[in-house]
C-alpha atoms as a PDB file:
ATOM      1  CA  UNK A   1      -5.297 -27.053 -16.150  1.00  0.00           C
ATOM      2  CA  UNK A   2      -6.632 -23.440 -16.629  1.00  0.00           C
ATOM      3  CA  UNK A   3      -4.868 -20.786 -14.737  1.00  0.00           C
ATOM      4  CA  UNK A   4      -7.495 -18.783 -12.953  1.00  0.00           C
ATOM      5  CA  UNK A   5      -6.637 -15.002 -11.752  1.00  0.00           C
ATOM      6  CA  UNK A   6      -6.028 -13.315  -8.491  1.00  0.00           C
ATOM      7  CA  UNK A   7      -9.378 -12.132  -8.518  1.00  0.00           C
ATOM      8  CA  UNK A   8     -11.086 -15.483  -8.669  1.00  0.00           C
ATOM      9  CA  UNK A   9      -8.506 -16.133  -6.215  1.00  0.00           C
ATOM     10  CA  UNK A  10      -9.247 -14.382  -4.014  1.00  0.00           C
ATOM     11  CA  UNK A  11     -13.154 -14.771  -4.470  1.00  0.00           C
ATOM     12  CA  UNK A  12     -12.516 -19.223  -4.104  1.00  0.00           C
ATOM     13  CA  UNK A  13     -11.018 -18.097  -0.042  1.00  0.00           C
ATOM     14  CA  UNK A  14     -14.308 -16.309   0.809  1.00  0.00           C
ATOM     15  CA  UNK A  15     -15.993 -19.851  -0.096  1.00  0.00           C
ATOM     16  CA  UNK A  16     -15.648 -22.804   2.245  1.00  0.00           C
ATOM     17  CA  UNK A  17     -16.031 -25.514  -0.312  1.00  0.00           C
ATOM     18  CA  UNK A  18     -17.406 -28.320   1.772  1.00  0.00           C
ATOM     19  CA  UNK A  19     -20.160 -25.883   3.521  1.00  0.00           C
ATOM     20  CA  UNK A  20     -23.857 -26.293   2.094  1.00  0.00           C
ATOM     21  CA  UNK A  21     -25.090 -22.949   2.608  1.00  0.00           C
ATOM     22  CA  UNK A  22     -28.182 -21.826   3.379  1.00  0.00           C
ATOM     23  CA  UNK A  23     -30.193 -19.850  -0.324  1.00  0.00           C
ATOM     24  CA  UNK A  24     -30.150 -16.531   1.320  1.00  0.00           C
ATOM     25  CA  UNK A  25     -26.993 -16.798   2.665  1.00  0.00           C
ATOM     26  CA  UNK A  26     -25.323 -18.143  -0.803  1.00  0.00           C
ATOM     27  CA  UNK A  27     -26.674 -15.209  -2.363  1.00  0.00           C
ATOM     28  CA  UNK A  28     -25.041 -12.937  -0.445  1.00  0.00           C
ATOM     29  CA  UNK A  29     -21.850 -14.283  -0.821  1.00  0.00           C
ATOM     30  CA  UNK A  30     -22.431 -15.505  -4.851  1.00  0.00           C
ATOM     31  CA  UNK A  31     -22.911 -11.401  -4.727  1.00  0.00           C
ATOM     32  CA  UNK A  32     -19.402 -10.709  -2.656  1.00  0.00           C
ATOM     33  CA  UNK A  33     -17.607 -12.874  -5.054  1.00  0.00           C
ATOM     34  CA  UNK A  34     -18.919 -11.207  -8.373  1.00  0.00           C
ATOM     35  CA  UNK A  35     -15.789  -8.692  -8.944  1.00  0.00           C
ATOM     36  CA  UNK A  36     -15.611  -8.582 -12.712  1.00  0.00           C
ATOM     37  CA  UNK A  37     -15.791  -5.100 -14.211  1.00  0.00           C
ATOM     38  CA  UNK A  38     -19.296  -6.041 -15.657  1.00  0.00           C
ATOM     39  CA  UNK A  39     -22.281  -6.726 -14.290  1.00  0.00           C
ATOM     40  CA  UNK A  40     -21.796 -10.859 -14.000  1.00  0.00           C
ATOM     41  CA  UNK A  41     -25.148 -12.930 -14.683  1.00  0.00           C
ATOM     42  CA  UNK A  42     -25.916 -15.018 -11.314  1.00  0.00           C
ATOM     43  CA  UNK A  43     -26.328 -18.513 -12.854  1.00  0.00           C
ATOM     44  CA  UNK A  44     -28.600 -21.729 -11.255  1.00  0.00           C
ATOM     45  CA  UNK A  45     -26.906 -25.417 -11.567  1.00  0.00           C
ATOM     46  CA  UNK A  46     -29.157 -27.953  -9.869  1.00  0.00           C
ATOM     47  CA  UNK A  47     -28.404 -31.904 -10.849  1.00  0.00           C
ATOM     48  CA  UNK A  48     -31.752 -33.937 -10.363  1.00  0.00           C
ATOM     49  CA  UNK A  49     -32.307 -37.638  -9.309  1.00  0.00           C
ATOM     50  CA  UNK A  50     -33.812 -38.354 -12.233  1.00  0.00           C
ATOM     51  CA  UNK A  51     -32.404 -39.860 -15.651  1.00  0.00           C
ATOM     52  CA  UNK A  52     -32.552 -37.971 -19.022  1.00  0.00           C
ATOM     53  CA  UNK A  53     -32.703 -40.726 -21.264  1.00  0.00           C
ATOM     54  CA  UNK A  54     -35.914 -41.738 -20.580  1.00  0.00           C
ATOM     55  CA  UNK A  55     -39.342 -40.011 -21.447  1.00  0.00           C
ATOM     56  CA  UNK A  56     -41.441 -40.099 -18.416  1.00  0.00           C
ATOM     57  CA  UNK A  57     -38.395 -38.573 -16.287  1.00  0.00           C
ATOM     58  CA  UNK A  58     -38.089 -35.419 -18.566  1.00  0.00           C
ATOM     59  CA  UNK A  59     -38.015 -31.672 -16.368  1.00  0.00           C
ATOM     60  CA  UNK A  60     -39.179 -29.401 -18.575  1.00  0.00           C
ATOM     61  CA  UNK A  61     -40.949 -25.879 -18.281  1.00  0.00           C
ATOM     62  CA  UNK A  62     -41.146 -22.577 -18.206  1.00  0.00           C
ATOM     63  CA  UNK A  63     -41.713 -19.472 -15.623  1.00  0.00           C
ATOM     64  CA  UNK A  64     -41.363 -15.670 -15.396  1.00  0.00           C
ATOM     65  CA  UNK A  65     -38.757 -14.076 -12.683  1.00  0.00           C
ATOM     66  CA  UNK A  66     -40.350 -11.537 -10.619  1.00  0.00           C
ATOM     67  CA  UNK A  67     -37.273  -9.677 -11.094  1.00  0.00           C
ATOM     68  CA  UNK A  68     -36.721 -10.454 -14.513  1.00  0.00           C
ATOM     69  CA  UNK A  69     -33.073 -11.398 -15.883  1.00  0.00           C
ATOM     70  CA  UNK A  70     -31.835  -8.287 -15.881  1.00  0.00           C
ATOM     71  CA  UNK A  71     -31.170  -9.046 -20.002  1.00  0.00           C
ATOM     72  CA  UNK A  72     -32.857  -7.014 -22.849  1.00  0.00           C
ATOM     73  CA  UNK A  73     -34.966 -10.064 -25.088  1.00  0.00           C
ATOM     74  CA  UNK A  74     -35.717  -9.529 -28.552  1.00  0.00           C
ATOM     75  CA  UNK A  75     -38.777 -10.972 -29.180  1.00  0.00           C
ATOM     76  CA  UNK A  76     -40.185 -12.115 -32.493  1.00  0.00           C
ATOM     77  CA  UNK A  77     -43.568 -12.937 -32.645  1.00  0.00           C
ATOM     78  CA  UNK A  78     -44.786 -15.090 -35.754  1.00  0.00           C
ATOM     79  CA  UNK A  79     -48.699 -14.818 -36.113  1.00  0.00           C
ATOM     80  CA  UNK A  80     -51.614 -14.526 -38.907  1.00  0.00           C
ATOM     81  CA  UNK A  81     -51.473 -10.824 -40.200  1.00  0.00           C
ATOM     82  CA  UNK A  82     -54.693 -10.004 -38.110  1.00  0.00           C
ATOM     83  CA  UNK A  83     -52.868 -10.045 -35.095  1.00  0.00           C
ATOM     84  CA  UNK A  84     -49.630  -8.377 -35.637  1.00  0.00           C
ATOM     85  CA  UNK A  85     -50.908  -5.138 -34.185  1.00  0.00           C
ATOM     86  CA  UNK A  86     -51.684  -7.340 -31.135  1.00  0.00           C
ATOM     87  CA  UNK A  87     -48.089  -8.367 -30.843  1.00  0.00           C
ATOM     88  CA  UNK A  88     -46.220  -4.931 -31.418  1.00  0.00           C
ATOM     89  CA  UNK A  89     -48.366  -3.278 -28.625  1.00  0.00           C
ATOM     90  CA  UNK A  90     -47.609  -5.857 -26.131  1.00  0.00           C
ATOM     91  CA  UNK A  91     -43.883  -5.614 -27.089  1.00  0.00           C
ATOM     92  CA  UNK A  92     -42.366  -7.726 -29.888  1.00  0.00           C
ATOM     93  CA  UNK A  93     -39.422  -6.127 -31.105  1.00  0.00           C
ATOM     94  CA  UNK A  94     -40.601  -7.751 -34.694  1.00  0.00           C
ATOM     95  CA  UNK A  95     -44.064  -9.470 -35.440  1.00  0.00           C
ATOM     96  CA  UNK A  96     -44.695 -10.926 -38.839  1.00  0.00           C
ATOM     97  CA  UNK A  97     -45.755 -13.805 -40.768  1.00  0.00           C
ATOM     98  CA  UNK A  98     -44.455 -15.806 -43.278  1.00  0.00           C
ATOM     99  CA  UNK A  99     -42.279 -12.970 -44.261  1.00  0.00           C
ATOM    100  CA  UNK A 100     -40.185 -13.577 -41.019  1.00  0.00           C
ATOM    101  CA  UNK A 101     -39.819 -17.845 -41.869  1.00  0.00           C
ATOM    102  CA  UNK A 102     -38.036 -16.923 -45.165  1.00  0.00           C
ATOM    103  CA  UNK A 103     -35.644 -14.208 -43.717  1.00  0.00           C
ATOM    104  CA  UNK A 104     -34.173 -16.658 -41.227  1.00  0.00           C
ATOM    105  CA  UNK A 105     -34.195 -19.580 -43.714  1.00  0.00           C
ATOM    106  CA  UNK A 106     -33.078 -17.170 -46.506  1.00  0.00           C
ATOM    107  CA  UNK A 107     -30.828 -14.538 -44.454  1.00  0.00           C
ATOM    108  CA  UNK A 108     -29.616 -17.170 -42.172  1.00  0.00           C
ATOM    109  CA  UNK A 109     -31.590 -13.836 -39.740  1.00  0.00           C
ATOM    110  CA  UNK A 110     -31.257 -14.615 -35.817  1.00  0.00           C
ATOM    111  CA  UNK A 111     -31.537 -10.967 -34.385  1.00  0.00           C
ATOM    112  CA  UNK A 112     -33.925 -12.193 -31.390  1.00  0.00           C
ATOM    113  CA  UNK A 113     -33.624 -14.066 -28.274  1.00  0.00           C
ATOM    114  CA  UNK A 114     -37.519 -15.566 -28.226  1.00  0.00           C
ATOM    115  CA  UNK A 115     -39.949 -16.548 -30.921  1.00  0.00           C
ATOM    116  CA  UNK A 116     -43.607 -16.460 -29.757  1.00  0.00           C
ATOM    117  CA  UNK A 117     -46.213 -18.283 -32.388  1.00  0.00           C
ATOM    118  CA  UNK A 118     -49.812 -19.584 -32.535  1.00  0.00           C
ATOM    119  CA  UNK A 119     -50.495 -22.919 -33.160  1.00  0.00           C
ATOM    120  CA  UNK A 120     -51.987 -22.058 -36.466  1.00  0.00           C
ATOM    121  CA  UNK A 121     -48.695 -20.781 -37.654  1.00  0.00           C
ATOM    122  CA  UNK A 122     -46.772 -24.147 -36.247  1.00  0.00           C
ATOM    123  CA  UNK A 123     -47.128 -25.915 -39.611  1.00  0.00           C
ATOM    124  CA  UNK A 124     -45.544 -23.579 -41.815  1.00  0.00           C
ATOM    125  CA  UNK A 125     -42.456 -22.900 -38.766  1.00  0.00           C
ATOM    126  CA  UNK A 126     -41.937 -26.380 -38.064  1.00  0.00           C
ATOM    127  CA  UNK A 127     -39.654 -26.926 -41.623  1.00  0.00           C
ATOM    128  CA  UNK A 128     -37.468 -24.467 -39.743  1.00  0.00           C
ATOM    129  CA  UNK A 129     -36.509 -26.825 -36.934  1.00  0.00           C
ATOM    130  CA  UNK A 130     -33.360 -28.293 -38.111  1.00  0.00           C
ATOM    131  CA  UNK A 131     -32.249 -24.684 -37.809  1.00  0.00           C
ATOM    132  CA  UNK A 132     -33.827 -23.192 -34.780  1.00  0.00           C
ATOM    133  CA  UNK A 133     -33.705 -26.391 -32.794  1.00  0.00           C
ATOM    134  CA  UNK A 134     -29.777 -26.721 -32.112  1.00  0.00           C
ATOM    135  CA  UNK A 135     -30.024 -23.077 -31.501  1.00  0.00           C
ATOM    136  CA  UNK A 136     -32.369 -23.543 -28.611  1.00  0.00           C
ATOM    137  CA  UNK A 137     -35.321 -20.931 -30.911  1.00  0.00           C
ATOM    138  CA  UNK A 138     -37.614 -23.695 -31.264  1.00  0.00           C
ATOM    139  CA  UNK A 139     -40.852 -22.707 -30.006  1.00  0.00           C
ATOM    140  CA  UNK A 140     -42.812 -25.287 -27.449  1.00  0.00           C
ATOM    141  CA  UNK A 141     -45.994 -25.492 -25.792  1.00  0.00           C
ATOM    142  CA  UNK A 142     -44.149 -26.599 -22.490  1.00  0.00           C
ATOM    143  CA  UNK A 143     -42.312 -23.254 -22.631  1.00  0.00           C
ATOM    144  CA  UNK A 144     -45.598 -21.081 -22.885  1.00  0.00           C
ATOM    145  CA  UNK A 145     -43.912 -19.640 -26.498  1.00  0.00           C
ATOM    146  CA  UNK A 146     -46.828 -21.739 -28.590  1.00  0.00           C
ATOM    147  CA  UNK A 147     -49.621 -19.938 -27.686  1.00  0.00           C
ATOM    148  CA  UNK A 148     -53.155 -18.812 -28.764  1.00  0.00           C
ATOM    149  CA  UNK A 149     -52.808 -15.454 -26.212  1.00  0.00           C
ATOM    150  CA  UNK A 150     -49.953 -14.395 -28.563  1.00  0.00           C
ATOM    151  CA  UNK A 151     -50.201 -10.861 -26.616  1.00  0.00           C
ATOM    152  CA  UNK A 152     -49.728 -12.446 -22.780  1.00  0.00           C
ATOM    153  CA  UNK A 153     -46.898 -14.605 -24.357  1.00  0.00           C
ATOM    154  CA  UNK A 154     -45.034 -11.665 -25.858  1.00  0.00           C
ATOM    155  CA  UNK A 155     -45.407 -10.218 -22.580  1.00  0.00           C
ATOM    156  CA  UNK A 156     -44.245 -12.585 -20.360  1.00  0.00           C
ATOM    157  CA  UNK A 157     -40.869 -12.845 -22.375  1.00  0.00           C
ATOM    158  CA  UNK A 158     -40.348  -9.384 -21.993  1.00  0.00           C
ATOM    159  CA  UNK A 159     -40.876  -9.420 -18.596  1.00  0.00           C
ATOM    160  CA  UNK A 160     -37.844 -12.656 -17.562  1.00  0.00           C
ATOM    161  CA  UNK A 161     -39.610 -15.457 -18.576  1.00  0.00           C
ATOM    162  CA  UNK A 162     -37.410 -18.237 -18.584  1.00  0.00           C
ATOM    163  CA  UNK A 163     -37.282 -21.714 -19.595  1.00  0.00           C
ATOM    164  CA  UNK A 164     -35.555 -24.457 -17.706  1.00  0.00           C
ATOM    165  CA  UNK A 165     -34.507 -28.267 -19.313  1.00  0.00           C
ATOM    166  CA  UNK A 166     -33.223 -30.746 -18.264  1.00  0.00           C
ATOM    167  CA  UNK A 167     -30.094 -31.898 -19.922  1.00  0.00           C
ATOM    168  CA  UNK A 168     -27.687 -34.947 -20.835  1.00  0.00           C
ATOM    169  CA  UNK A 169     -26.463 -35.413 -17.602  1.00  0.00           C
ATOM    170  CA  UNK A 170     -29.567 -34.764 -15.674  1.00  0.00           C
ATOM    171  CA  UNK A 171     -28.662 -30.826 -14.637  1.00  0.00           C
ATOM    172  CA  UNK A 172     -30.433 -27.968 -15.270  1.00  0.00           C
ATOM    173  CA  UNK A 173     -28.526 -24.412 -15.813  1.00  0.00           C
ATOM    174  CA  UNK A 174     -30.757 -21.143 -15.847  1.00  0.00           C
ATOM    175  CA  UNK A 175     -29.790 -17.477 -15.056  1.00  0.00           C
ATOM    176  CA  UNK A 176     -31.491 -16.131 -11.935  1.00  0.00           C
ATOM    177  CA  UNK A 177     -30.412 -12.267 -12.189  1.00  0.00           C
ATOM    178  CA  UNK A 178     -27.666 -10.170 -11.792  1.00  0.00           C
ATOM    179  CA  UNK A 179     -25.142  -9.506  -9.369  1.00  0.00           C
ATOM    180  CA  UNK A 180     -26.349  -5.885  -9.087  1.00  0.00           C
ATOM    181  CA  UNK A 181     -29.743  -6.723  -8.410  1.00  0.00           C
ATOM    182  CA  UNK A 182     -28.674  -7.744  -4.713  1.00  0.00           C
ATOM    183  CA  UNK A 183     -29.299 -10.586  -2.866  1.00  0.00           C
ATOM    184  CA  UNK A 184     -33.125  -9.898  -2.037  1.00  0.00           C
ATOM    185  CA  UNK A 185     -34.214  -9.851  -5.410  1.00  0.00           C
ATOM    186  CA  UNK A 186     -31.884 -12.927  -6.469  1.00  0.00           C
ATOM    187  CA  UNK A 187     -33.712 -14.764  -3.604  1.00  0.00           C
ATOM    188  CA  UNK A 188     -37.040 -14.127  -4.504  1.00  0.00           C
ATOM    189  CA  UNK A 189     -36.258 -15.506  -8.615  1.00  0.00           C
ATOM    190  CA  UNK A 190     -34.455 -18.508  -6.940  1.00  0.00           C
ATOM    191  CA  UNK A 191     -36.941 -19.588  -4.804  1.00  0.00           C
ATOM    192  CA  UNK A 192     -39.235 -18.405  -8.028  1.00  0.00           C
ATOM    193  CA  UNK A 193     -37.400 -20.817 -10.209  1.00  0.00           C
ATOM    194  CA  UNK A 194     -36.556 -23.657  -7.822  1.00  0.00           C
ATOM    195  CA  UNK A 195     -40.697 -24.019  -6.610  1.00  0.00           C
ATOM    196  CA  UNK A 196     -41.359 -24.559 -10.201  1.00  0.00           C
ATOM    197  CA  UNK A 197     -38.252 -26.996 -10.471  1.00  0.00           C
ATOM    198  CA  UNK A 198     -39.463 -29.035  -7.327  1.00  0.00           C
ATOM    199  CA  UNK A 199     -43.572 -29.074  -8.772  1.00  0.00           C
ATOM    200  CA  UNK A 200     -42.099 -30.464 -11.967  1.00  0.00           C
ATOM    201  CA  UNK A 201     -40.962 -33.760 -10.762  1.00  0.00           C
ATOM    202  CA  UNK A 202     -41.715 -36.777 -12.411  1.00  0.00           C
ATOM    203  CA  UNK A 203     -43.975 -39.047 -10.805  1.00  0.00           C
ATOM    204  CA  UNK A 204     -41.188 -41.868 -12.227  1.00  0.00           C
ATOM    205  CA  UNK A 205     -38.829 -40.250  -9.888  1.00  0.00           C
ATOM    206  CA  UNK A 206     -37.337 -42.062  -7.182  1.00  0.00           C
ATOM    207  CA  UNK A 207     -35.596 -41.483  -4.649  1.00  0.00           C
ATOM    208  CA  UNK A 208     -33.927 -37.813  -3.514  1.00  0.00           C
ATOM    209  CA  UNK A 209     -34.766 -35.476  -6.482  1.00  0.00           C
ATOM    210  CA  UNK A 210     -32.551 -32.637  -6.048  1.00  0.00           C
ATOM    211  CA  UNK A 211     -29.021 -34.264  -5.713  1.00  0.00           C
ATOM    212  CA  UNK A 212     -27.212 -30.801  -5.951  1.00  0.00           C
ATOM    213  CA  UNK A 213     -27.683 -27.626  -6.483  1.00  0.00           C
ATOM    214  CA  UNK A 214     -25.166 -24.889  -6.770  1.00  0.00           C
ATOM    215  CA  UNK A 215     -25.455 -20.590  -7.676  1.00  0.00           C
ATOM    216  CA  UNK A 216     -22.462 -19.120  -9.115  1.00  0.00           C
ATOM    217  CA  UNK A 217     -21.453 -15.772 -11.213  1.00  0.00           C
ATOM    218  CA  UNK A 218     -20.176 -15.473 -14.492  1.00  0.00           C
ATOM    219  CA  UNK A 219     -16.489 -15.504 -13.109  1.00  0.00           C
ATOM    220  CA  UNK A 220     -16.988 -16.843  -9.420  1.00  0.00           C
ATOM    221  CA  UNK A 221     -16.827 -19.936  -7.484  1.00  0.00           C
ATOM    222  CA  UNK A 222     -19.874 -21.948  -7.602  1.00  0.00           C
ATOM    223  CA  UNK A 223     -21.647 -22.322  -3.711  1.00  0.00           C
ATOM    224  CA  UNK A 224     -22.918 -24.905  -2.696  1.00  0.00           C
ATOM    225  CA  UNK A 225     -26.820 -24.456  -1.570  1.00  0.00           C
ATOM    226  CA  UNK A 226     -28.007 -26.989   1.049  1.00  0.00           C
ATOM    227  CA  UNK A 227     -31.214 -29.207  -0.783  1.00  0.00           C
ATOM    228  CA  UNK A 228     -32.278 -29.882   2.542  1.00  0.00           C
ATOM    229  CA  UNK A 229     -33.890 -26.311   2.999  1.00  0.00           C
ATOM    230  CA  UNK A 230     -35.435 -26.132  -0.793  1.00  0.00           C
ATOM    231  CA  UNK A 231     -38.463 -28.584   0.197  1.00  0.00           C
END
């Protein structure tokens, strides 16, 4: 078993562990227990009632914080020539063509967080999936990075976008913030994030659809956040 610190520790007594709090009021104390010497990411765990391994009860999308992450993204935009201009002005840290498919298949390159493309450019960065797909780089329609409106995609990366996915064992793990961003702003991207979760749902879904969900820090406890009061 892991030995866990005094400051953990002490952050596990300030949580009752059986309690189903209210969102605000986990946010508050997800805050309180966030005592690392950095600024800890504020993390989202919510298990569905749905099952993984079949198509028609995929969760998949994607949807911009109004707080943002409180994380710099590199974005690389992959477009036709006549509208890399486009892409630099609305913010891609790189914007290219072709020349950008050999350096990471050449250079083995992966300075970037997002890749935003146009369908027309699909083709040629699809031979790159065996690469960018375990990496989670892949762009997808679902996740708004395949896009005609390459500018309003760069943009909405920069700005938090997010994408949340359902995985093996039917729970979905996104970053909501920071703990310095207080527990106002956390609120607003989890209720943000969790509205978009909820309007997702499979119409193969049965039964209660959000089994858990729980907010934790980087190096906290995870609390418990009563379903009953997400809709």
């Amino acid at each position: 078993m892991a030995f866990k610190g005094k400051r953990y520790q002490d952050s596990v007594k300030t949580v009752e562990k059986t309690k189903l709090y209210d969102p605000s009021e986990a946010l508050e104390l997800v805050c309180r227990t966030a005592t690392a010497k950095f600024d800890e990411t504020i993390e989202l765990h919510v298990r569905l009632g749905v099952d993984s391994r079949h198509a028609d009860q995929q969760v998949r999308g994607a949807v911009v914080l109004p707080n943002g992450t409180g994380k710099t993204v590199r974005v690389l935009a992959i477009c036709k020539d006549n509208r890399v201009e486009e892409a630099k002005q609305a913010g891609a840290d790189y914007a290219g063509s072709t020349e950008y498919i050999e350096k990471i298949q050449k250079e083995n390159w992966f300075d970037f967080d997002v890749i935003i493309t146009s369908p027309d450019m699909m083709g040629q960065l699809g031979r790159l999936g065996k690469i960018l797909g375990p990496k989670g780089l892949m762009p997808n329609p679902k996740a708004g990075t395949v896009t005609n409106d390459i500018a309003r995609g760069v943009h909405e990366a920069k700005a938090g976008k997010i994408e949340y996915r359902l995985e093996k064992f039917n729970i979905i793990h996104c970053p909501i913030g920071k703990a310095s961003f207080g527990a106002e702003k956390l609120n607003e991207n989890f209720s943000t994030l969790m509205s978009a979760i909820i309007k997702a749902k499979p119409a193969a879904a049965k039964g209660q659809y959000i089994k858990s969900c729980v907010v934790a820090s980087t190096m906290g406890p995870g609390i418990r956040v009563n379903s009953a009061k997400l809709g």
